[in-house]
PDB file of N, CA and C in Angstrom:
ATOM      1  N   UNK A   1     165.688  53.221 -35.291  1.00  0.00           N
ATOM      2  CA  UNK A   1     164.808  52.787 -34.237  1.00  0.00           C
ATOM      3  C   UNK A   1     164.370  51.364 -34.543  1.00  0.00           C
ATOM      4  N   UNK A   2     164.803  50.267 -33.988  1.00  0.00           N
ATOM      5  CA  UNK A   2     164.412  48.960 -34.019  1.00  0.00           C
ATOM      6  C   UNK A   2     163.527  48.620 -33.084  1.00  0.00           C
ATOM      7  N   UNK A   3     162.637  47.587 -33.045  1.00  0.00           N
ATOM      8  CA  UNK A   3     161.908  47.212 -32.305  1.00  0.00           C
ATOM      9  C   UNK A   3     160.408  48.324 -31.895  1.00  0.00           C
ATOM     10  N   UNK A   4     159.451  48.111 -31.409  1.00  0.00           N
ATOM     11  CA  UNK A   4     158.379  48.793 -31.054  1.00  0.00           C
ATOM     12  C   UNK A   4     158.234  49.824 -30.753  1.00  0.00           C
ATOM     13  N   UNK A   5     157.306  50.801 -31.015  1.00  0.00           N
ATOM     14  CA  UNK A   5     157.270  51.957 -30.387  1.00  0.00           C
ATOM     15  C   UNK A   5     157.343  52.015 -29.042  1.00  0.00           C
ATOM     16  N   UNK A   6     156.640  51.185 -28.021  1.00  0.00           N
ATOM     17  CA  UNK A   6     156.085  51.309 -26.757  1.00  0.00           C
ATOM     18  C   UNK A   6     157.509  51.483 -26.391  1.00  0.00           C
ATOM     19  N   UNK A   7     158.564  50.833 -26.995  1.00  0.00           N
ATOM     20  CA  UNK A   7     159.455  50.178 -25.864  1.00  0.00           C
ATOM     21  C   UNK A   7     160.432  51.930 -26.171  1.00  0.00           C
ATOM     22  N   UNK A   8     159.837  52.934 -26.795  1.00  0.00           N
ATOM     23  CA  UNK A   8     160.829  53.933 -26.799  1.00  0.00           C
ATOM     24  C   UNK A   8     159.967  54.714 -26.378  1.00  0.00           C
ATOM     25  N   UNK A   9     158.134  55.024 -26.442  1.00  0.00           N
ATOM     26  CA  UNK A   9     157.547  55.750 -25.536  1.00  0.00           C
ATOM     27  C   UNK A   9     157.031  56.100 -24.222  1.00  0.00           C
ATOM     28  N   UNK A  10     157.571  54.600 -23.630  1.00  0.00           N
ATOM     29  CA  UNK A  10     157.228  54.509 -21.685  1.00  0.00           C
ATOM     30  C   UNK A  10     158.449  55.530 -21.238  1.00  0.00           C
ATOM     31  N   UNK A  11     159.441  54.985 -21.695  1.00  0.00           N
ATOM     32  CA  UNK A  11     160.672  55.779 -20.658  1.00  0.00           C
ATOM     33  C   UNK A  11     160.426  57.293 -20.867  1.00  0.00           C
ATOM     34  N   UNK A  12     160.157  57.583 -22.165  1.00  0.00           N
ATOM     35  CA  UNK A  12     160.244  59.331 -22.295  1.00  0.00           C
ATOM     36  C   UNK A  12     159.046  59.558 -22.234  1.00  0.00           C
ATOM     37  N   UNK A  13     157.794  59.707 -21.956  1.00  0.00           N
ATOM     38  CA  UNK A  13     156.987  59.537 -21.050  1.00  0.00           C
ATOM     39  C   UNK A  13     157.144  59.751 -19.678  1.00  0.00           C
ATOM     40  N   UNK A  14     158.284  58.869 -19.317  1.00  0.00           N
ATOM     41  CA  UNK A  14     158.250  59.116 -17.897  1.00  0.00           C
ATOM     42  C   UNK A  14     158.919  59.995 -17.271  1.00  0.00           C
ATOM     43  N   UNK A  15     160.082  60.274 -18.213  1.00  0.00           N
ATOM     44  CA  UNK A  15     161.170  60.907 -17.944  1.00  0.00           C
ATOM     45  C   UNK A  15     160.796  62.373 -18.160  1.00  0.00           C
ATOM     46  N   UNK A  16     159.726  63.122 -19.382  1.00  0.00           N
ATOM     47  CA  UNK A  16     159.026  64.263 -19.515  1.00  0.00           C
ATOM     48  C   UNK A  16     158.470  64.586 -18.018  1.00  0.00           C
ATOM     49  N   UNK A  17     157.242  63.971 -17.750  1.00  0.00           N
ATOM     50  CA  UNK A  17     156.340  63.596 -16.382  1.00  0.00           C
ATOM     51  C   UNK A  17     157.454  64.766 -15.154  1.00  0.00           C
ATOM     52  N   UNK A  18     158.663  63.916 -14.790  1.00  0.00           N
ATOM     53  CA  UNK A  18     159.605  63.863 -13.922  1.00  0.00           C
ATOM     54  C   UNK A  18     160.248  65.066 -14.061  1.00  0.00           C
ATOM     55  N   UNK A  19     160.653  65.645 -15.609  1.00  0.00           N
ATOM     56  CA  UNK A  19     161.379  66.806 -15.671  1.00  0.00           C
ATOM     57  C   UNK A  19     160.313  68.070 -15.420  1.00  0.00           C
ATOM     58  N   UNK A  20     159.179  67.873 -16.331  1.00  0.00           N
ATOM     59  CA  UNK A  20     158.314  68.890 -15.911  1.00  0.00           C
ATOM     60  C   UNK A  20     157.804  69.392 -14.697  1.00  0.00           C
ATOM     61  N   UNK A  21     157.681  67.617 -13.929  1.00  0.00           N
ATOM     62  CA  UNK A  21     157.380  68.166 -12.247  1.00  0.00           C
ATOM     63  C   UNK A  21     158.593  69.133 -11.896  1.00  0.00           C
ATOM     64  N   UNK A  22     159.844  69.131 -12.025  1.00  0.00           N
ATOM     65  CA  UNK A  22     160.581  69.564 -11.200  1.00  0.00           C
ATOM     66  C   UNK A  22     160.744  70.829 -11.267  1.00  0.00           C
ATOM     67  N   UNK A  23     160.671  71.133 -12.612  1.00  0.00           N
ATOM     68  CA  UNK A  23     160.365  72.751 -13.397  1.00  0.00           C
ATOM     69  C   UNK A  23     159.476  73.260 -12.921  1.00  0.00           C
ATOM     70  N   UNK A  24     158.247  72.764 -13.021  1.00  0.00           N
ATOM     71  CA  UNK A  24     157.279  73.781 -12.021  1.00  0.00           C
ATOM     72  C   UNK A  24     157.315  73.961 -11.006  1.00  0.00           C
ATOM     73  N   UNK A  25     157.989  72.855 -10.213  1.00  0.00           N
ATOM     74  CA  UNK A  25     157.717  73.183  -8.553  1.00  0.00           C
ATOM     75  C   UNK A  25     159.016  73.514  -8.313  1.00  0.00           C
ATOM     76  N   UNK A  26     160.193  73.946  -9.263  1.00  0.00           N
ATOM     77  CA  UNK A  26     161.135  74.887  -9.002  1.00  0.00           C
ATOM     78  C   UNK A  26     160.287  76.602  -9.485  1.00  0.00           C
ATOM     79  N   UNK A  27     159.513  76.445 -10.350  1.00  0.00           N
ATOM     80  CA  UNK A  27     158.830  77.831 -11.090  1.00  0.00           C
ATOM     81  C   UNK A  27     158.112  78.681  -9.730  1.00  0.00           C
ATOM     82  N   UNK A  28     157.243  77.577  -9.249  1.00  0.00           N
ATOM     83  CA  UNK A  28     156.450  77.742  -8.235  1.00  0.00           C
ATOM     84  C   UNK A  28     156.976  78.066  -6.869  1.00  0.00           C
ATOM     85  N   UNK A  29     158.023  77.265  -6.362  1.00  0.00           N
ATOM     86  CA  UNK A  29     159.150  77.954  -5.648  1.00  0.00           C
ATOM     87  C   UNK A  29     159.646  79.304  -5.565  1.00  0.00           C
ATOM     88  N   UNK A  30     160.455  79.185  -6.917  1.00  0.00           N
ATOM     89  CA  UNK A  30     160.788  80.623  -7.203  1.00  0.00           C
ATOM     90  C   UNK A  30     159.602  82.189  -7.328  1.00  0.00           C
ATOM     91  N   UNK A  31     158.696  81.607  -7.527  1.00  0.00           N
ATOM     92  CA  UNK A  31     157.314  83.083  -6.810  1.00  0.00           C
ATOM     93  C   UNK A  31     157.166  83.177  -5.549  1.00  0.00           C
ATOM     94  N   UNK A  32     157.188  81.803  -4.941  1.00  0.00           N
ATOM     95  CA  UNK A  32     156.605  82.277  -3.545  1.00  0.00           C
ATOM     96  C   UNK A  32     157.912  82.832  -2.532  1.00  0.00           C
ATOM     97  N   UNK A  33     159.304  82.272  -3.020  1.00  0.00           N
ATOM     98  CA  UNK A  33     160.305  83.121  -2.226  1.00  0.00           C
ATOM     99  C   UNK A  33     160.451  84.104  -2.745  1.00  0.00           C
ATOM    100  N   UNK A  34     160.466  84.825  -3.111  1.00  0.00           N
ATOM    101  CA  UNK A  34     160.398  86.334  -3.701  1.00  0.00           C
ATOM    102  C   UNK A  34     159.433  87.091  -3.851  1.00  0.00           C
ATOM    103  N   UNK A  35     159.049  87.961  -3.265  1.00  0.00           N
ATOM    104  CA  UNK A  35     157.369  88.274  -3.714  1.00  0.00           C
ATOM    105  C   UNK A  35     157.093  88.671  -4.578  1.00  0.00           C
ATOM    106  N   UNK A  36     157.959  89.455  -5.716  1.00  0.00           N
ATOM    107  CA  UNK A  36     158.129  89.505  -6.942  1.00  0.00           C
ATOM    108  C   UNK A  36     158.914  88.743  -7.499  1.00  0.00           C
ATOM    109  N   UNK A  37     158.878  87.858  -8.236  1.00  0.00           N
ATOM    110  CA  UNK A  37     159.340  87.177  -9.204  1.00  0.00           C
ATOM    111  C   UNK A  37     160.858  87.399 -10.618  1.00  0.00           C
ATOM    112  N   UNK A  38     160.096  88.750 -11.183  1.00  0.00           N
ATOM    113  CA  UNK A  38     161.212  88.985 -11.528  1.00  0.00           C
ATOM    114  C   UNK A  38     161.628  90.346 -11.407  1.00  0.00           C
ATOM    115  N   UNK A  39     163.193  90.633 -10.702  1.00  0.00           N
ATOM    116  CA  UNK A  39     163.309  91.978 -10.101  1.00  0.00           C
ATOM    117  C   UNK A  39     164.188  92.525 -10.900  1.00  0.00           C
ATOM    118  N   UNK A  40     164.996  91.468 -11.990  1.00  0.00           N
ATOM    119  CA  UNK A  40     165.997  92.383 -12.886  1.00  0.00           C
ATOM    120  C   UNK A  40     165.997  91.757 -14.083  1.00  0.00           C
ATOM    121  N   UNK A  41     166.901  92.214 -15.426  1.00  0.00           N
ATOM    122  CA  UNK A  41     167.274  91.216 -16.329  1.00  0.00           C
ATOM    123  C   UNK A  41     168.014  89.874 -16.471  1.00  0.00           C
ATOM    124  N   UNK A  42     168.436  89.644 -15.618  1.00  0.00           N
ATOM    125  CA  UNK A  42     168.567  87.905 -15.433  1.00  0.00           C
ATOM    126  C   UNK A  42     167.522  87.363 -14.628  1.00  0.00           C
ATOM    127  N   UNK A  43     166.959  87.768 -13.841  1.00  0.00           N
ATOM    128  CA  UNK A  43     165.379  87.026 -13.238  1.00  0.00           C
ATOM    129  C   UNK A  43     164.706  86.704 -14.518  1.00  0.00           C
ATOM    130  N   UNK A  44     164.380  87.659 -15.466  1.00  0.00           N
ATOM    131  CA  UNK A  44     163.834  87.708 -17.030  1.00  0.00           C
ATOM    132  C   UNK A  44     164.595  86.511 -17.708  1.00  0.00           C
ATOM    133  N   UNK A  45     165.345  86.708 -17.832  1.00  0.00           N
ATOM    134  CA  UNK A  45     166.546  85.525 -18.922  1.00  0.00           C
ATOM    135  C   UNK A  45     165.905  83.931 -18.268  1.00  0.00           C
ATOM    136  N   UNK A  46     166.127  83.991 -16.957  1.00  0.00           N
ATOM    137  CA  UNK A  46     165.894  82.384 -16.175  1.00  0.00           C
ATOM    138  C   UNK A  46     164.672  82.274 -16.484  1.00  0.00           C
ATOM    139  N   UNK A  47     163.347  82.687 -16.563  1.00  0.00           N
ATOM    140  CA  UNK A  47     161.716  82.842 -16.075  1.00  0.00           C
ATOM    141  C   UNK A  47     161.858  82.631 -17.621  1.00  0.00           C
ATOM    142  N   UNK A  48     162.059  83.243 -18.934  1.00  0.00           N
ATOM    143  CA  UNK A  48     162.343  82.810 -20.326  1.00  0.00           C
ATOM    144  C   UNK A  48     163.097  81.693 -20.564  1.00  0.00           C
ATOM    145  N   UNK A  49     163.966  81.320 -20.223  1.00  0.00           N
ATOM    146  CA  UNK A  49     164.500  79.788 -20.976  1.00  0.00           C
ATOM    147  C   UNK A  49     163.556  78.954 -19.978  1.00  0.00           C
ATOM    148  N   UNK A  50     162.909  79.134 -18.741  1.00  0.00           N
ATOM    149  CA  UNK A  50     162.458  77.810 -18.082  1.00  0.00           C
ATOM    150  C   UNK A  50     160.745  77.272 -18.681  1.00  0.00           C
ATOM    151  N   UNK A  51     160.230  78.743 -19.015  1.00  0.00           N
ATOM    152  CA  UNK A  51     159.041  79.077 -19.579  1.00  0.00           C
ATOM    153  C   UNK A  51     158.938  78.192 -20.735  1.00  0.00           C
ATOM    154  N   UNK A  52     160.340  78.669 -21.695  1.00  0.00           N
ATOM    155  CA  UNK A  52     160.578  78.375 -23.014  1.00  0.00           C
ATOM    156  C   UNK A  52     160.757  76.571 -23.142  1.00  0.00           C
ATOM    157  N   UNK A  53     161.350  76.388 -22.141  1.00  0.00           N
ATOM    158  CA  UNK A  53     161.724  74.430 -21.683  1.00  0.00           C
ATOM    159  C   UNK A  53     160.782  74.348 -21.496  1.00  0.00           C
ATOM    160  N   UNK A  54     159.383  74.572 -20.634  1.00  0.00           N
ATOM    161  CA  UNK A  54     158.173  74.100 -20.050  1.00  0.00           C
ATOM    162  C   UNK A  54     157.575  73.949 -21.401  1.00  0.00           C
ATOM    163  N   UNK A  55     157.365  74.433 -22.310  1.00  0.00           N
ATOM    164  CA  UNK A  55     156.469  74.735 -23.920  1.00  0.00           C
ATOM    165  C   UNK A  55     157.223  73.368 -24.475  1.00  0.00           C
ATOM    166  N   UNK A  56     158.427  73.207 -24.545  1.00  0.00           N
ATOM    167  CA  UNK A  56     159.250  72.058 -25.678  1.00  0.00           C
ATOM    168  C   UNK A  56     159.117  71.227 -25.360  1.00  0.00           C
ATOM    169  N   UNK A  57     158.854  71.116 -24.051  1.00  0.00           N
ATOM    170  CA  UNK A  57     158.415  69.734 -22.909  1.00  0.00           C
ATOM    171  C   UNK A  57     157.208  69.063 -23.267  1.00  0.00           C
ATOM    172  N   UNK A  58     156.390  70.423 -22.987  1.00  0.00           N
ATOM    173  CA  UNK A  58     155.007  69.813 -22.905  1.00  0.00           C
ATOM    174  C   UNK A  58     154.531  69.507 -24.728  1.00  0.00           C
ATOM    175  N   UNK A  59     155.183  69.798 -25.640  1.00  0.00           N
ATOM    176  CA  UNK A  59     154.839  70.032 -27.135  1.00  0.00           C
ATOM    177  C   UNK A  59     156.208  68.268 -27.392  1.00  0.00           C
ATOM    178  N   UNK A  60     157.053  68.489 -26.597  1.00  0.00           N
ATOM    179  CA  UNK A  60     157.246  66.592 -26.632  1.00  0.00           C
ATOM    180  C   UNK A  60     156.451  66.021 -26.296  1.00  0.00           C
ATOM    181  N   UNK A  61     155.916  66.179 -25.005  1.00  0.00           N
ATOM    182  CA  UNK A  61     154.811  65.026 -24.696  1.00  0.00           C
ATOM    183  C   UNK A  61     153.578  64.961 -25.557  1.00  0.00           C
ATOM    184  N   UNK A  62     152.881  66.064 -26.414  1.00  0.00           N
ATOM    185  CA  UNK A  62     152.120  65.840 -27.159  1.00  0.00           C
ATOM    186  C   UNK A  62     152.655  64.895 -28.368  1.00  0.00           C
ATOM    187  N   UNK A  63     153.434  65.237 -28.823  1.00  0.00           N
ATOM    188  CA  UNK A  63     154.315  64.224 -30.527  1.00  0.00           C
ATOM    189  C   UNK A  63     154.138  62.960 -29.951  1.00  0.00           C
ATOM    190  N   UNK A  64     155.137  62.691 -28.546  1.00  0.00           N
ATOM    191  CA  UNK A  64     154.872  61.072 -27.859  1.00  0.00           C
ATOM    192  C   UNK A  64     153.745  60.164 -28.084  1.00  0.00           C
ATOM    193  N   UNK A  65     152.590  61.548 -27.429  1.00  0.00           N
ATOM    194  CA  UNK A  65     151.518  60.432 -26.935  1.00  0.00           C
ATOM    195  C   UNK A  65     150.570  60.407 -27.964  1.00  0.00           C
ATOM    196  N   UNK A  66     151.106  61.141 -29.556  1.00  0.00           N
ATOM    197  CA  UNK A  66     150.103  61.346 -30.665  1.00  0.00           C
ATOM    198  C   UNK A  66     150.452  60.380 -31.471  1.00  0.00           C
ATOM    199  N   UNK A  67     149.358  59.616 -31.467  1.00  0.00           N
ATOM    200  CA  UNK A  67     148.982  58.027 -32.089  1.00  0.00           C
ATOM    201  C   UNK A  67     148.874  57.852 -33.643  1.00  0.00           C
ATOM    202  N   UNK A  68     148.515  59.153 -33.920  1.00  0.00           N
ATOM    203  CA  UNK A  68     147.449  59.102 -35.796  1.00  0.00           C
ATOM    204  C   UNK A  68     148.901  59.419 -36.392  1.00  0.00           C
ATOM    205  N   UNK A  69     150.252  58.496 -36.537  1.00  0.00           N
ATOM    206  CA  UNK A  69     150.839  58.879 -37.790  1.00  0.00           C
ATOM    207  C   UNK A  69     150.495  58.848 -39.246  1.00  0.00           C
ATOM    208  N   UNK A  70     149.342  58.038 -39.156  1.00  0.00           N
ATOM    209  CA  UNK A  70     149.171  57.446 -40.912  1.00  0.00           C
ATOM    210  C   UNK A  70     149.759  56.091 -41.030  1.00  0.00           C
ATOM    211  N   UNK A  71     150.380  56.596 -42.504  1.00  0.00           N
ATOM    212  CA  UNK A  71     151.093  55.218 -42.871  1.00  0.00           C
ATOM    213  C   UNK A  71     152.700  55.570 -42.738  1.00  0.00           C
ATOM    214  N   UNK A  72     152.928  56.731 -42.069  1.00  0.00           N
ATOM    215  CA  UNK A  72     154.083  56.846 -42.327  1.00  0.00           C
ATOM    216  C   UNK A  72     155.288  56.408 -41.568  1.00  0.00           C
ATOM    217  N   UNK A  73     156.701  56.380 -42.196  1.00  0.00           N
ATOM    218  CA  UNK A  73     157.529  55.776 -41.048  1.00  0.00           C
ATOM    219  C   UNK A  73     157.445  56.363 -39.618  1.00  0.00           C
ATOM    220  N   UNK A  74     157.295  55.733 -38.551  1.00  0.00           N
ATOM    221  CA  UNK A  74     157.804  56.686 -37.339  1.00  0.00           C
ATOM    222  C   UNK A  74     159.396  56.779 -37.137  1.00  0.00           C
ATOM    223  N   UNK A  75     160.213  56.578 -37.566  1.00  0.00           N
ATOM    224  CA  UNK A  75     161.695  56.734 -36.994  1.00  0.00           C
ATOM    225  C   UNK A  75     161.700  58.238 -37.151  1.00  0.00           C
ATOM    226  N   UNK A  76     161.441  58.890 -38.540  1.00  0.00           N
ATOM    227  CA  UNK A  76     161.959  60.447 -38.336  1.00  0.00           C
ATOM    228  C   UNK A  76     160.852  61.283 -37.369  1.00  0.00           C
ATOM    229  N   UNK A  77     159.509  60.884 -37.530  1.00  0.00           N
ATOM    230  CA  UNK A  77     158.828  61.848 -36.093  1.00  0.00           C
ATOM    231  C   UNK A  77     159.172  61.429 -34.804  1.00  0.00           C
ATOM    232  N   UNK A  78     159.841  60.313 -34.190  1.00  0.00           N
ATOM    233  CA  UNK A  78     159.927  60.195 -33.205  1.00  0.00           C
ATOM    234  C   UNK A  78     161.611  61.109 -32.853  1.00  0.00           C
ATOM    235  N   UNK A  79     162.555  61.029 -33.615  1.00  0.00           N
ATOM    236  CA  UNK A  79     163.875  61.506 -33.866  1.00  0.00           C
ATOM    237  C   UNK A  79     163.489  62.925 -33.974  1.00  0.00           C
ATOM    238  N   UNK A  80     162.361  63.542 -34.229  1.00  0.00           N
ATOM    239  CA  UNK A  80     162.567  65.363 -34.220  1.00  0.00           C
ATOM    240  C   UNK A  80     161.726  65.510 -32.889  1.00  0.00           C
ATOM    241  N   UNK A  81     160.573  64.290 -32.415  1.00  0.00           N
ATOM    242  CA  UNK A  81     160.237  64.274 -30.913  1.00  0.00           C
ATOM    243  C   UNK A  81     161.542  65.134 -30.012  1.00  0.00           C
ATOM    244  N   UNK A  82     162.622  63.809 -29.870  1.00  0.00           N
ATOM    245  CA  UNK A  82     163.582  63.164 -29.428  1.00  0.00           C
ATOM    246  C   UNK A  82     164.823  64.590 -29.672  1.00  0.00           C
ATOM    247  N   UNK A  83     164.740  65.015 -30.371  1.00  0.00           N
ATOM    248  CA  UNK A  83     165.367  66.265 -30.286  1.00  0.00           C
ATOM    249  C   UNK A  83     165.066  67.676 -29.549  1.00  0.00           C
ATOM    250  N   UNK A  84     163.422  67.774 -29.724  1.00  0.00           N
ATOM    251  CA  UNK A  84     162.756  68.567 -29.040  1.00  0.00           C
ATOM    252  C   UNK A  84     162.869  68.741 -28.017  1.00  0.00           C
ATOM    253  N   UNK A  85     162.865  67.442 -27.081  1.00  0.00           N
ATOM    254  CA  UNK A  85     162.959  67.286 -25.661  1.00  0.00           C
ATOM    255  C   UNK A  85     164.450  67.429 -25.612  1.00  0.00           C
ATOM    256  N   UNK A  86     165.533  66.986 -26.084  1.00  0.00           N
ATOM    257  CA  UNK A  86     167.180  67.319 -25.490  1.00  0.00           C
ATOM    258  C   UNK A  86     167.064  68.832 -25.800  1.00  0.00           C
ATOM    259  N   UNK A  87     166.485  69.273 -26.669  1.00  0.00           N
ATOM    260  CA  UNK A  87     166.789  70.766 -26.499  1.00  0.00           C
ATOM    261  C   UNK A  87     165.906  71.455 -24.972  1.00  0.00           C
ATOM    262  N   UNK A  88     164.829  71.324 -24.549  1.00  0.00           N
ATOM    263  CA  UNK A  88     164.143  71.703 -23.708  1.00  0.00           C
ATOM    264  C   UNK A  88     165.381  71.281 -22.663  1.00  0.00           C
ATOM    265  N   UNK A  89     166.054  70.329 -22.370  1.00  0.00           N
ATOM    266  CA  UNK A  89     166.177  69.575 -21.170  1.00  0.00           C
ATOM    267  C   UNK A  89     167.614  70.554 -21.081  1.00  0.00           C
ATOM    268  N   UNK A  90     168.003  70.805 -22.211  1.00  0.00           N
ATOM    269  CA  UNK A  90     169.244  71.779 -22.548  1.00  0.00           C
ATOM    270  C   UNK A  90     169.060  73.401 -22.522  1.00  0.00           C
ATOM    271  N   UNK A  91     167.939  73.604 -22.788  1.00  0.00           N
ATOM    272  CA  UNK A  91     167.564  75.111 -22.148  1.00  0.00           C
ATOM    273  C   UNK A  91     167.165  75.257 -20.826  1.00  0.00           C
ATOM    274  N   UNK A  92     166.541  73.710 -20.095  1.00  0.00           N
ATOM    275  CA  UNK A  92     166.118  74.508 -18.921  1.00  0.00           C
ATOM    276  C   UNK A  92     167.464  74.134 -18.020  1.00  0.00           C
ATOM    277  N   UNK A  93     168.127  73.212 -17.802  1.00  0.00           N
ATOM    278  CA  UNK A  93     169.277  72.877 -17.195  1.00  0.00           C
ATOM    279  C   UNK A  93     170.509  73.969 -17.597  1.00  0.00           C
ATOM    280  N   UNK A  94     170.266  74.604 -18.290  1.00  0.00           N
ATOM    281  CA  UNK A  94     171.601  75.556 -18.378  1.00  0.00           C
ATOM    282  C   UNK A  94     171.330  77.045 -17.836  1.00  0.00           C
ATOM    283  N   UNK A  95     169.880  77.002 -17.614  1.00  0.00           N
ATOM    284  CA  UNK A  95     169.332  78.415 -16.902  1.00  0.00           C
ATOM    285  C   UNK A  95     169.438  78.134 -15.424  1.00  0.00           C
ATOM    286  N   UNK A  96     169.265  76.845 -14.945  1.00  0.00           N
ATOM    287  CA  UNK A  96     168.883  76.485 -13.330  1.00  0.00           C
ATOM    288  C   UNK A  96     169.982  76.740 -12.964  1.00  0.00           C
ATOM    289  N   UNK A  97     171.363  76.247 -12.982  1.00  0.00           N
ATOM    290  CA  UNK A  97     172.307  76.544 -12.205  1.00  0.00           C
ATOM    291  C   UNK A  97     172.552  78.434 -11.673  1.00  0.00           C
ATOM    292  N   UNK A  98     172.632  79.163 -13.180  1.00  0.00           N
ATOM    293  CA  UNK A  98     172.655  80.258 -12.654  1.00  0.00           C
ATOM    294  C   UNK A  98     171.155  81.005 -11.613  1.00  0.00           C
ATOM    295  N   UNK A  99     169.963  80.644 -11.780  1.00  0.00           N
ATOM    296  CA  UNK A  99     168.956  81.140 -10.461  1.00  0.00           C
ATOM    297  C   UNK A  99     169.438  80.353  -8.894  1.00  0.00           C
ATOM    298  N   UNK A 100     170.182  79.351  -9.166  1.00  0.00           N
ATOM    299  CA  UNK A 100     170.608  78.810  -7.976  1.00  0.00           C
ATOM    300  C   UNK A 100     172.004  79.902  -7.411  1.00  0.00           C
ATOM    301  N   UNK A 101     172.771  80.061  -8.119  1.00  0.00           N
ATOM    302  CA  UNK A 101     174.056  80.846  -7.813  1.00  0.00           C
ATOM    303  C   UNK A 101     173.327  82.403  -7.276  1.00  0.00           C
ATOM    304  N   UNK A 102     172.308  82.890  -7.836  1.00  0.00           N
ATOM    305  CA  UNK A 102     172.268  84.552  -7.925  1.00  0.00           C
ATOM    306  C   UNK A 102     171.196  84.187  -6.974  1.00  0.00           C
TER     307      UNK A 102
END
C-alpha cells in the first residue's frame, strides 16, 4: 500500500455504502413479495449467505472507518479489511443469482 490512507478509504467507503444499499433493499424486497419469507431450504441458504454478507460488510466498514491503529503499520489491517469485504461481496453475489432464478 503506497501513498495515504484516505486515498484507499474514500472508494471502499463508498463502494460498502452502495453494496449494502442494494442488499437490503433486495432483503427488504424479498419479504414484502412473499408474505413469508422463507418457505423452504434454499429460501434458508439465500436469507444465510445474504445475512452472513450484510455482517462482513458492515464489520468492513467498521475496520475502514476505525482510526486508533496505534503505532502500527496499516498495510496488514487494511489487507485483512480488504479481504473481508471480497469475501462478503463473494458470498452475497453468489447467493443472488440463484433467489433470482427460483
Amino acid at each position: 500500500m503506497h501513498g495515504e490512507l484516505k486515498d484507499y478509504r474514500q472508494p471502499m467507503v463508498t463502494s460498502i455504502g452502495i453494496l449494502l444499499g442494494f442488499l437490503l433493499n433486495f432483503l427488504a424486497g424479498w419479504g414484502i413479495r412473499s408474505g413469508q419469507a422463507i418457505e423452504d431450504g434454499t429460501d434458508a441458504l439465500i436469507l444465510g449467505c445474504v445475512l452472513a454478507a450484510v455482517l462482513l460488510m458492515t464489520l468492513a466498514l467498521y475496520r475502514i472507518l476505525n482510526a486508533d491503529l496505534g503505532d502500527a503499520d496499516p498495510a496488514p489491517y487494511y489487507r485483512t479489511t480488504l479481504r473481508i469485504y471480497i469475501s462478503a461481496i463473494v458470498l452475497a453475489f453468489t447467493s443472488l443469482p440463484i433467489a433470482i432464478l427460483l
